[in-house]
N, C-alpha and C. Protein backbone atom coordinates (compact mmCIF):
# COMPACT_ATOMS: atom_id res chain seq x y z
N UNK A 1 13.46 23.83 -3.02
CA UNK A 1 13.13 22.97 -1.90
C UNK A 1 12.14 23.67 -0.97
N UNK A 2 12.26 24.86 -0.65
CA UNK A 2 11.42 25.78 0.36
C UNK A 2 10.14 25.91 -0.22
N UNK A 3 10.02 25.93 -1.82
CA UNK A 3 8.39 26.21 -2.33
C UNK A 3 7.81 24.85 -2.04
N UNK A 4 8.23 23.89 -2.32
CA UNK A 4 8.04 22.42 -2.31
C UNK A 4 7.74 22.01 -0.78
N UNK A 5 7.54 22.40 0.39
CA UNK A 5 7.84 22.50 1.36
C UNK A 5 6.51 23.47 1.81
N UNK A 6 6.65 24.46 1.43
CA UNK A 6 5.30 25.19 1.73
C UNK A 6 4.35 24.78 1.25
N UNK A 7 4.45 24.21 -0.45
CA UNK A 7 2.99 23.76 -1.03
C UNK A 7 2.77 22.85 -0.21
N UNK A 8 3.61 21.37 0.32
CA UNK A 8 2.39 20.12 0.85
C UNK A 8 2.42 21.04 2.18
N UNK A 9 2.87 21.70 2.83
CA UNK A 9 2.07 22.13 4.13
C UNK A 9 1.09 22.88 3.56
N UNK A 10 0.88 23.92 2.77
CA UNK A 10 -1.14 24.59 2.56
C UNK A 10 -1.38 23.45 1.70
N UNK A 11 -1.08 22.27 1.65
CA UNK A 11 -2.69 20.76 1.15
C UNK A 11 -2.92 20.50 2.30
N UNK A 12 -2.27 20.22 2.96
CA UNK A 12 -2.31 19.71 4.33
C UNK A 12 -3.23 20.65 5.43
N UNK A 13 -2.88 21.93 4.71
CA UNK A 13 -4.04 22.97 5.86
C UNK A 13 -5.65 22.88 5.08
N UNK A 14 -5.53 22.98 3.74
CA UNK A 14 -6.83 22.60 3.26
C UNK A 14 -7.46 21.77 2.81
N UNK A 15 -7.03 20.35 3.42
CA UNK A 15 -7.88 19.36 3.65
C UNK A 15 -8.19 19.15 5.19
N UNK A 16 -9.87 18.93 4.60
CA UNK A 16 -10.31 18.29 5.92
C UNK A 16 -9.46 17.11 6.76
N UNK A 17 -9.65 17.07 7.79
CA UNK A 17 -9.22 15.99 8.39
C UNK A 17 -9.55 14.55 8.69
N UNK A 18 -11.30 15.20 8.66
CA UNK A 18 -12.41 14.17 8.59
C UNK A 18 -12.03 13.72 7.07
N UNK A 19 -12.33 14.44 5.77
CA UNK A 19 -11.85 13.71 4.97
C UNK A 19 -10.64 12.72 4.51
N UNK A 20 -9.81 13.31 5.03
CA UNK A 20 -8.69 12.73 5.14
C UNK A 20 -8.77 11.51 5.34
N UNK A 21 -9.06 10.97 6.94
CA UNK A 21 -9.98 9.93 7.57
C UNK A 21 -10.43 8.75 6.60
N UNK A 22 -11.56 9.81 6.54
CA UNK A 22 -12.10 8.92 5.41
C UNK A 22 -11.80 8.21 3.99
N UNK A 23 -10.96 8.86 3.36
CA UNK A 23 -10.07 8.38 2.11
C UNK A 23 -9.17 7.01 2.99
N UNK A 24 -8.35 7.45 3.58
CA UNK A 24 -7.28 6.87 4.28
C UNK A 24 -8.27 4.97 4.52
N UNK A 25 -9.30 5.62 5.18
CA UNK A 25 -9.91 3.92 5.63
C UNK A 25 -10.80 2.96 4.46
N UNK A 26 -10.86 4.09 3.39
CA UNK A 26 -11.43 3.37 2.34
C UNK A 26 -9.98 2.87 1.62
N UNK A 27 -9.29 3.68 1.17
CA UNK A 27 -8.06 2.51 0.37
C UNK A 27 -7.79 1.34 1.63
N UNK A 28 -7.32 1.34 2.97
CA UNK A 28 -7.44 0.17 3.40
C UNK A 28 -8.18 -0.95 3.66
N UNK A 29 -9.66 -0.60 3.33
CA UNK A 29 -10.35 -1.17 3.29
C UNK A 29 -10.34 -2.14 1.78
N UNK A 30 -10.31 -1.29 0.84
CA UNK A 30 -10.70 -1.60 -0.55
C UNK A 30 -9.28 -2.21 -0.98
N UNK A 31 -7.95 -1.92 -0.15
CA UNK A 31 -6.82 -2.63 -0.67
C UNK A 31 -6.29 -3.81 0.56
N UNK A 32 -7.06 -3.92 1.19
CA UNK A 32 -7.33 -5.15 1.95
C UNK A 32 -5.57 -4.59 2.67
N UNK A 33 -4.99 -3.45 2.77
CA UNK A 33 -4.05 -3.29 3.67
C UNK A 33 -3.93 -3.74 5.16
N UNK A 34 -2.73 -4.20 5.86
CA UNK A 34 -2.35 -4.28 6.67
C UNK A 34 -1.65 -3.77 7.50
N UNK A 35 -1.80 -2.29 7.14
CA UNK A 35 -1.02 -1.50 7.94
C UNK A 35 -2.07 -0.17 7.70
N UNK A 36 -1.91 1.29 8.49
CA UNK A 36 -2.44 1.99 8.51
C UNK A 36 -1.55 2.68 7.60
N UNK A 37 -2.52 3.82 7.14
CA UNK A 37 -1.85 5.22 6.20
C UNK A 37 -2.59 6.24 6.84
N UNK A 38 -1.81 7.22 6.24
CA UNK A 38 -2.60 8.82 6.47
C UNK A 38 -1.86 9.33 5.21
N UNK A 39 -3.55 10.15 4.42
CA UNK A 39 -3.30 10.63 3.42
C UNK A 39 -2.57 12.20 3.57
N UNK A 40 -1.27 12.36 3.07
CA UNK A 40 -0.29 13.37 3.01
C UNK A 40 -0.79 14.77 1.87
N UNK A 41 -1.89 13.78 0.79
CA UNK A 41 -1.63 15.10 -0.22
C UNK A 41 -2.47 14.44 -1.32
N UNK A 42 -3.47 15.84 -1.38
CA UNK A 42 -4.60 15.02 -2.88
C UNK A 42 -4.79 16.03 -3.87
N UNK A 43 -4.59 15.67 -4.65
CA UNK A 43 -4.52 16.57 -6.23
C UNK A 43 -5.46 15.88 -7.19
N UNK A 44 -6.83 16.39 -6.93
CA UNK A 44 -8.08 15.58 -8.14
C UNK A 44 -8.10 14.15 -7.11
N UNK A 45 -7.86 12.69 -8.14
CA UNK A 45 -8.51 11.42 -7.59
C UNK A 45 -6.87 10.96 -7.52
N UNK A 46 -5.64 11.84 -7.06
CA UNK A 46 -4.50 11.02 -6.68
C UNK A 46 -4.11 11.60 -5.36
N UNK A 47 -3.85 10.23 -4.53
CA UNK A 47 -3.60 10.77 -3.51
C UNK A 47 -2.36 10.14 -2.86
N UNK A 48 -1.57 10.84 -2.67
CA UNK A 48 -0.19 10.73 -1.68
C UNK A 48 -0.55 10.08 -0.23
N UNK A 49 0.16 8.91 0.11
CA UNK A 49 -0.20 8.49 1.96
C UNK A 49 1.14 7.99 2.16
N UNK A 50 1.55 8.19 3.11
CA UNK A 50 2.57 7.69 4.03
C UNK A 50 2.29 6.49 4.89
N UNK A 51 2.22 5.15 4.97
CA UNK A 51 2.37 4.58 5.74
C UNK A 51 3.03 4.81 7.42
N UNK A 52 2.83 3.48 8.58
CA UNK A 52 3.42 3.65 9.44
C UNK A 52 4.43 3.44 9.39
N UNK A 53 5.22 2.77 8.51
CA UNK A 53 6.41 2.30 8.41
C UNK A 53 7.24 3.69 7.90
N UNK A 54 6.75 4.28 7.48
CA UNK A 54 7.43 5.60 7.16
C UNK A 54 7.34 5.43 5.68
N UNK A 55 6.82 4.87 4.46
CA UNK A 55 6.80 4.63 3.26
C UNK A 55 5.58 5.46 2.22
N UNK A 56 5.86 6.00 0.86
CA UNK A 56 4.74 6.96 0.69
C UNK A 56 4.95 5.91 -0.86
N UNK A 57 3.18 5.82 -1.13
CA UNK A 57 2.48 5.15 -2.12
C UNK A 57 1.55 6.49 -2.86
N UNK A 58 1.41 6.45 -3.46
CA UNK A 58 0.55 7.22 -4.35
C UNK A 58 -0.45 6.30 -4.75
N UNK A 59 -1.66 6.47 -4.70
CA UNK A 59 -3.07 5.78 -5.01
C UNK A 59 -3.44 6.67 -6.25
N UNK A 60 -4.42 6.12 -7.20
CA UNK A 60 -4.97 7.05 -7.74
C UNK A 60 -6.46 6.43 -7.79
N UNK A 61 -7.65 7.14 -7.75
CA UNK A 61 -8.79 7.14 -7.83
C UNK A 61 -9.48 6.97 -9.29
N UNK A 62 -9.61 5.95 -9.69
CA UNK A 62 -10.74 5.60 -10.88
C UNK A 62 -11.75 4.80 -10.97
N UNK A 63 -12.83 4.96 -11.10
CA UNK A 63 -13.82 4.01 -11.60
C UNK A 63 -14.09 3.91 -9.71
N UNK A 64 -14.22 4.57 -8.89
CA UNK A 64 -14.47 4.37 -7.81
C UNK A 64 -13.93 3.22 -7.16
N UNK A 65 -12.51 3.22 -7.70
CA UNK A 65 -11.72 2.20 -6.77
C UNK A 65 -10.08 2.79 -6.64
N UNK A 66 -9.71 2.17 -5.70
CA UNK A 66 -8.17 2.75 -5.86
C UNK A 66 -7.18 2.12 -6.17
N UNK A 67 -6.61 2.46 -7.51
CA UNK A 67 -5.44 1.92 -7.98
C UNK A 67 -3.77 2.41 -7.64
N UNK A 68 -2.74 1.80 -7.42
CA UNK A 68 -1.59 1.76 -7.40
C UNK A 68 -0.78 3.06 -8.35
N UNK A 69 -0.77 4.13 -8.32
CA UNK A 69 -0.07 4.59 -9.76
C UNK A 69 1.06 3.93 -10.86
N UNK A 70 1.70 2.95 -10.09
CA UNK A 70 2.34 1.77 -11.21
C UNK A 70 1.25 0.79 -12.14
N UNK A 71 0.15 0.80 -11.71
CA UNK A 71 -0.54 -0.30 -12.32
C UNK A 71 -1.25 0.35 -12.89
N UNK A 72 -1.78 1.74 -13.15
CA UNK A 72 -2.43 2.59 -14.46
C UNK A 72 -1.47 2.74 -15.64
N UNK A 73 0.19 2.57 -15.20
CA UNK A 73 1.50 2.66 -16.49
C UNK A 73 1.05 2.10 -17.07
């Protein structure tokens, strides 16, 4: 639990913030969302976000769009 715990805090220290930002307003943009996210954690073109509601989705990045990780299964 403690390694798991330290890794997403250093993603979190080495991502930009501005990037961050920026990912975050393109999936809402491109997934026509209605609520805000902030991206938690990116590994390559998948990225972890937490909603405001307190809820975490995993996106993944292909073909320059962002898909659902259930809908690449």
């Amino acid at each position: 639990m403690r390694d798991k715990i330290f890794f997403e805090i250093k993603i979190l220290i080495n991502m930009d913030p501005e990037e961050k930002h920026m990912i975050a307003k393109e999936i809402v943009r491109e997934r026509r969302l209605p609520y805000s996210i902030e991206v938690v954690e990116e590994n390559n073109n998948k990225y972890r976000v937490i909603n405001n509601f307190g809820s975490e989705t995993t996106y993944i990045k292909k073909d320059g769009h962002y898909f659902l990780e259930d809908e690449l299964e």
